[in-house]
N, C-alpha and C. Protein backbone atom coordinates (compact mmCIF):
# COMPACT_ATOMS: atom_id res chain seq x y z
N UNK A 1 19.21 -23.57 -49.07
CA UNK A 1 19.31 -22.22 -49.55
C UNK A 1 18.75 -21.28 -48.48
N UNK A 2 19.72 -20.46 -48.26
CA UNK A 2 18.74 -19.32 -47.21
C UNK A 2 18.57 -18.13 -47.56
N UNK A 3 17.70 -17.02 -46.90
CA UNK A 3 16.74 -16.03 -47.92
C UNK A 3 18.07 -15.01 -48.73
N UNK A 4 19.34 -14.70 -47.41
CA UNK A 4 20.22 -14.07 -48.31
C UNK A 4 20.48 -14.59 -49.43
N UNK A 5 21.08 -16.21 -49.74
CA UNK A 5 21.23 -16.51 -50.78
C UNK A 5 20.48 -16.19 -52.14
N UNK A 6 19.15 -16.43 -51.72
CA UNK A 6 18.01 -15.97 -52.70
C UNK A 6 18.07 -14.62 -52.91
N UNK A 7 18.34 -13.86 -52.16
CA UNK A 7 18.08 -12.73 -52.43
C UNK A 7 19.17 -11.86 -53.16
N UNK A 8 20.58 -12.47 -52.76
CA UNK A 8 21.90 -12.16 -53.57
C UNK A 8 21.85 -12.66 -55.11
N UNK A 9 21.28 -13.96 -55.36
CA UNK A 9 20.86 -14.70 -56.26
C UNK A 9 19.77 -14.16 -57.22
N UNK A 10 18.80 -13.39 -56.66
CA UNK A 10 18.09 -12.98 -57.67
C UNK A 10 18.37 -11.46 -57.96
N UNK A 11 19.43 -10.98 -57.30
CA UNK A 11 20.03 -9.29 -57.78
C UNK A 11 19.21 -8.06 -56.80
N UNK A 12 18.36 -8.35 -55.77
CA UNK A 12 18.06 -7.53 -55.55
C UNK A 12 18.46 -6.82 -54.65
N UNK A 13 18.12 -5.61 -54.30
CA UNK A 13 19.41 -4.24 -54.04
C UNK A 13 18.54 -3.79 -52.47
N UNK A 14 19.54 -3.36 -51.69
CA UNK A 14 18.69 -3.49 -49.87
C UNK A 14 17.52 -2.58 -50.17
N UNK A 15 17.43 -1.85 -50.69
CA UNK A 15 15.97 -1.02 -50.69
C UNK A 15 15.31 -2.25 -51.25
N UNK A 16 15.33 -3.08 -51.86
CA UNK A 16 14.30 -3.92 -52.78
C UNK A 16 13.76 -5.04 -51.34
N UNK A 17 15.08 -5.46 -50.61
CA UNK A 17 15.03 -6.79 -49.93
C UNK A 17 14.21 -5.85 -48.31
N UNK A 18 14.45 -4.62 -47.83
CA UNK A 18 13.72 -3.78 -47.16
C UNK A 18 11.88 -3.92 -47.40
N UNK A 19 11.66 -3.92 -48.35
CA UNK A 19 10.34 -3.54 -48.95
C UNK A 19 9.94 -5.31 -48.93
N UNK A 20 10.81 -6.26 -49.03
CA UNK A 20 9.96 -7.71 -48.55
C UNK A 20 8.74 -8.11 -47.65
N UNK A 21 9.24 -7.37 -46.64
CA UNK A 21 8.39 -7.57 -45.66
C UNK A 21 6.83 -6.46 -45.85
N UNK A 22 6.77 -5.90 -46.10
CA UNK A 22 5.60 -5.15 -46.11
C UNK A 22 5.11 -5.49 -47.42
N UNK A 23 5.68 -6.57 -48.20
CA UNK A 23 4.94 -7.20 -49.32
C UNK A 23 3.84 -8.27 -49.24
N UNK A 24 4.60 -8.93 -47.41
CA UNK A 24 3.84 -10.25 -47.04
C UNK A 24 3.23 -9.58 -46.40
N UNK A 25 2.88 -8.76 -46.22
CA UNK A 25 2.08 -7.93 -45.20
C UNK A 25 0.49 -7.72 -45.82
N UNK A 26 0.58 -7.63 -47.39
CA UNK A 26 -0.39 -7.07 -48.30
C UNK A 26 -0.77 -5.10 -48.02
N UNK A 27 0.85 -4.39 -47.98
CA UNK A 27 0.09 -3.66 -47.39
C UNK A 27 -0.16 -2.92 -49.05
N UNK A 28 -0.33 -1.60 -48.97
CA UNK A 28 -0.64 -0.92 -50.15
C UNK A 28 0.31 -0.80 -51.53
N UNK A 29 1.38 -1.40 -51.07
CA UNK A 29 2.36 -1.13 -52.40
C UNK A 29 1.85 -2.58 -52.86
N UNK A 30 2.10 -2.65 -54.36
CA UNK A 30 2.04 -3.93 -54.86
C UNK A 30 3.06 -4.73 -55.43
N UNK A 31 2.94 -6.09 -54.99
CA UNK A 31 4.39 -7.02 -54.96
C UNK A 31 4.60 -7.12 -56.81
N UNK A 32 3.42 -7.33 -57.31
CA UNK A 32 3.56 -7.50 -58.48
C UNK A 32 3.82 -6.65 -59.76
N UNK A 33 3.73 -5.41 -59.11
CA UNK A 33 4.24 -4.29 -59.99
C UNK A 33 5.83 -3.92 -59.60
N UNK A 34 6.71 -4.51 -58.61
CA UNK A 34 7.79 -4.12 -58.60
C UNK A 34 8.85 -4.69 -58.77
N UNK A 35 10.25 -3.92 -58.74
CA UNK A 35 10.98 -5.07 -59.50
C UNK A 35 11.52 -5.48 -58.78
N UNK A 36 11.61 -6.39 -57.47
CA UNK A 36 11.49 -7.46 -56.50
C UNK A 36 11.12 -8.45 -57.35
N UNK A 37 9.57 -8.22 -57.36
CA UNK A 37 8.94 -9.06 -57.99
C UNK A 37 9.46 -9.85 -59.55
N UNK A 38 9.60 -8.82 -60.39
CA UNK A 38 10.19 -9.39 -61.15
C UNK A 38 11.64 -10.17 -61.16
N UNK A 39 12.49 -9.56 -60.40
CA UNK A 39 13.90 -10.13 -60.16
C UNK A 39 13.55 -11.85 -59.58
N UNK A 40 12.56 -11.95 -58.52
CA UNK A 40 12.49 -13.13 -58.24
C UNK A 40 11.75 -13.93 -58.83
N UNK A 41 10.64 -13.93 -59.94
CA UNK A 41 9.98 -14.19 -60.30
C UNK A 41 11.05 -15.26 -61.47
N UNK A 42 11.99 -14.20 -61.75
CA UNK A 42 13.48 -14.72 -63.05
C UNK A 42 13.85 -15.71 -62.36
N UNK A 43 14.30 -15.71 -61.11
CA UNK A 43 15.27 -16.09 -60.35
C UNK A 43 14.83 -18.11 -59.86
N UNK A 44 13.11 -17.55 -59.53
CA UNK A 44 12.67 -19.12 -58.89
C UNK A 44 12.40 -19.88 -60.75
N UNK A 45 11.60 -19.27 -61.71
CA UNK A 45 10.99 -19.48 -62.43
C UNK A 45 12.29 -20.17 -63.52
N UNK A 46 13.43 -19.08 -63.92
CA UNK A 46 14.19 -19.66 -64.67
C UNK A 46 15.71 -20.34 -64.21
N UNK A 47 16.06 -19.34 -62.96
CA UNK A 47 17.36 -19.85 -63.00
C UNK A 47 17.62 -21.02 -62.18
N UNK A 48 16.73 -21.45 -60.62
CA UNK A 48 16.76 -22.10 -60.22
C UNK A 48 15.97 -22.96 -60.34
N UNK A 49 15.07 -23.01 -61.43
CA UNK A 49 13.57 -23.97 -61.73
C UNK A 49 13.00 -24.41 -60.87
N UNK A 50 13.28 -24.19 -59.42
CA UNK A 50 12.14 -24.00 -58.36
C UNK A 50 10.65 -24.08 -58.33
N UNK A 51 10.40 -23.03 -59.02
CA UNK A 51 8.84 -22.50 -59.02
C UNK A 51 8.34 -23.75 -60.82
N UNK A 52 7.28 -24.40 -59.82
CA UNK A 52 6.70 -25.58 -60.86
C UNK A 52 6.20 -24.45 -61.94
N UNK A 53 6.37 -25.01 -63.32
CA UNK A 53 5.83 -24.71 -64.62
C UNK A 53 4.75 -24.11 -64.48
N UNK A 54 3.47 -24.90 -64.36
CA UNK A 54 2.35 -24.60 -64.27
C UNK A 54 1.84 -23.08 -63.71
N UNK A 55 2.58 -22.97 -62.01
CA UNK A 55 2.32 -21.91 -61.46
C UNK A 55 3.22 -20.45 -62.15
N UNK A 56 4.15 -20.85 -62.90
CA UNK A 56 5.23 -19.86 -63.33
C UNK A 56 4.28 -19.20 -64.70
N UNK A 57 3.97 -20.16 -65.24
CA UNK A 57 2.10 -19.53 -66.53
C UNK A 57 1.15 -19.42 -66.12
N UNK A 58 1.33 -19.43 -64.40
CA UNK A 58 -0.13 -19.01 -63.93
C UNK A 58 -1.21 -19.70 -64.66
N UNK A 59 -0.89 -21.33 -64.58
CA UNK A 59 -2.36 -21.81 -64.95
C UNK A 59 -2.19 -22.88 -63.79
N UNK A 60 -1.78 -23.18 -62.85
CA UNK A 60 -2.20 -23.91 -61.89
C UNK A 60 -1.95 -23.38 -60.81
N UNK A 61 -1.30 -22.25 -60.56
CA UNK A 61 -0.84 -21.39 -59.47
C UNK A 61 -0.54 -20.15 -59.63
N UNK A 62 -0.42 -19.13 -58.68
CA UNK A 62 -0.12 -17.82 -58.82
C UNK A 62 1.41 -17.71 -58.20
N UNK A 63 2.18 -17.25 -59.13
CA UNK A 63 3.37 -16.82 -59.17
C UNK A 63 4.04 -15.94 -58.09
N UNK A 64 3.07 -15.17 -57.84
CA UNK A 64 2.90 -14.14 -56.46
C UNK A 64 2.89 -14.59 -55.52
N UNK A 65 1.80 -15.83 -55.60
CA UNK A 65 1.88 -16.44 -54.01
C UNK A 65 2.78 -17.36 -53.85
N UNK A 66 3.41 -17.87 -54.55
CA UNK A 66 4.05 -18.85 -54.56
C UNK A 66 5.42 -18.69 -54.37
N UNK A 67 5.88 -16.89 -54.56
CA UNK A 67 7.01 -16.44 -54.15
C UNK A 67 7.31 -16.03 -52.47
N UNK A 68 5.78 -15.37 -52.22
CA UNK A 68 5.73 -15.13 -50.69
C UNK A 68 5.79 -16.41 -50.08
N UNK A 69 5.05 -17.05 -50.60
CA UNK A 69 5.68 -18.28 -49.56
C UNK A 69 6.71 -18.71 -49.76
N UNK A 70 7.64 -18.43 -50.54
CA UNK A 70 9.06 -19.69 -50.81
C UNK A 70 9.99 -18.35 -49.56
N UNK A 71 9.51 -17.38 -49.75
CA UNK A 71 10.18 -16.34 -49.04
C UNK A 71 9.93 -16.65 -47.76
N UNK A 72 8.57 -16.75 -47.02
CA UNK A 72 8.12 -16.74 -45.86
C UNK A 72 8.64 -18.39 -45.42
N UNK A 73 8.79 -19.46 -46.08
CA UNK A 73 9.28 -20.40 -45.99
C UNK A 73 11.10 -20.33 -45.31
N UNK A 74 11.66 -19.29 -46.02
CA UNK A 74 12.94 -18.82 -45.76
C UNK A 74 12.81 -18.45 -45.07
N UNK A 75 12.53 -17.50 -44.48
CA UNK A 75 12.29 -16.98 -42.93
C UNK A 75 12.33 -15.52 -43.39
N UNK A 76 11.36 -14.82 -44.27
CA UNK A 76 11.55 -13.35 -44.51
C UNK A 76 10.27 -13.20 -43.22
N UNK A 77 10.41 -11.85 -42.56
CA UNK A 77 9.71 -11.30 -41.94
C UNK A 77 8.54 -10.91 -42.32
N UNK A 78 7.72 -10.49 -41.16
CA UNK A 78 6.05 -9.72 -41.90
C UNK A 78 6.51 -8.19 -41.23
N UNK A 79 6.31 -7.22 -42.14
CA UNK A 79 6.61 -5.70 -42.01
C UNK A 79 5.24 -5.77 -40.73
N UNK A 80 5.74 -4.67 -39.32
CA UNK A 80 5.00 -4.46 -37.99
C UNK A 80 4.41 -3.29 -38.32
């Protein structure tokens, strides 16, 4: 799977897939209040069952991090 796929796959719109990179960045916007976040959160958690159970209820992992990395794994950029 590569990040376009994921990213066609979970619906999100070029302003959304733009704003990726300055998500892995930690800069001041927050990944978890936007709907990036949520679109992929659907996307690893339900449609592709990707993202393990545990971390998807946030009781053995954080959902957040676990997206930046499946992303940064794909080869999304870090905003310069």
């Amino acid at each position: 799977m590569t990040l376009e796929e994921v990213y066609k796959g979970a619906g999100l719109t070029a302003a959304e897939i733009k704003e990726i990179p300055q998500f892995l960045t930690y800069s001041s916007k927050c990944f978890y209040d936007s709907p990036s976040h949520d679109k992929l959160f659907e996307y690893f958690a339900f449609e592709t069952g990707e993202m393990p159970y545990g971390t998807a209820k946030a009781s053995t992992g954080d959902p957040e991090i676990w997206i930046m990395e499946k992303l940064e794994e794909l080869g999304a950029g870090w905003a310069e």
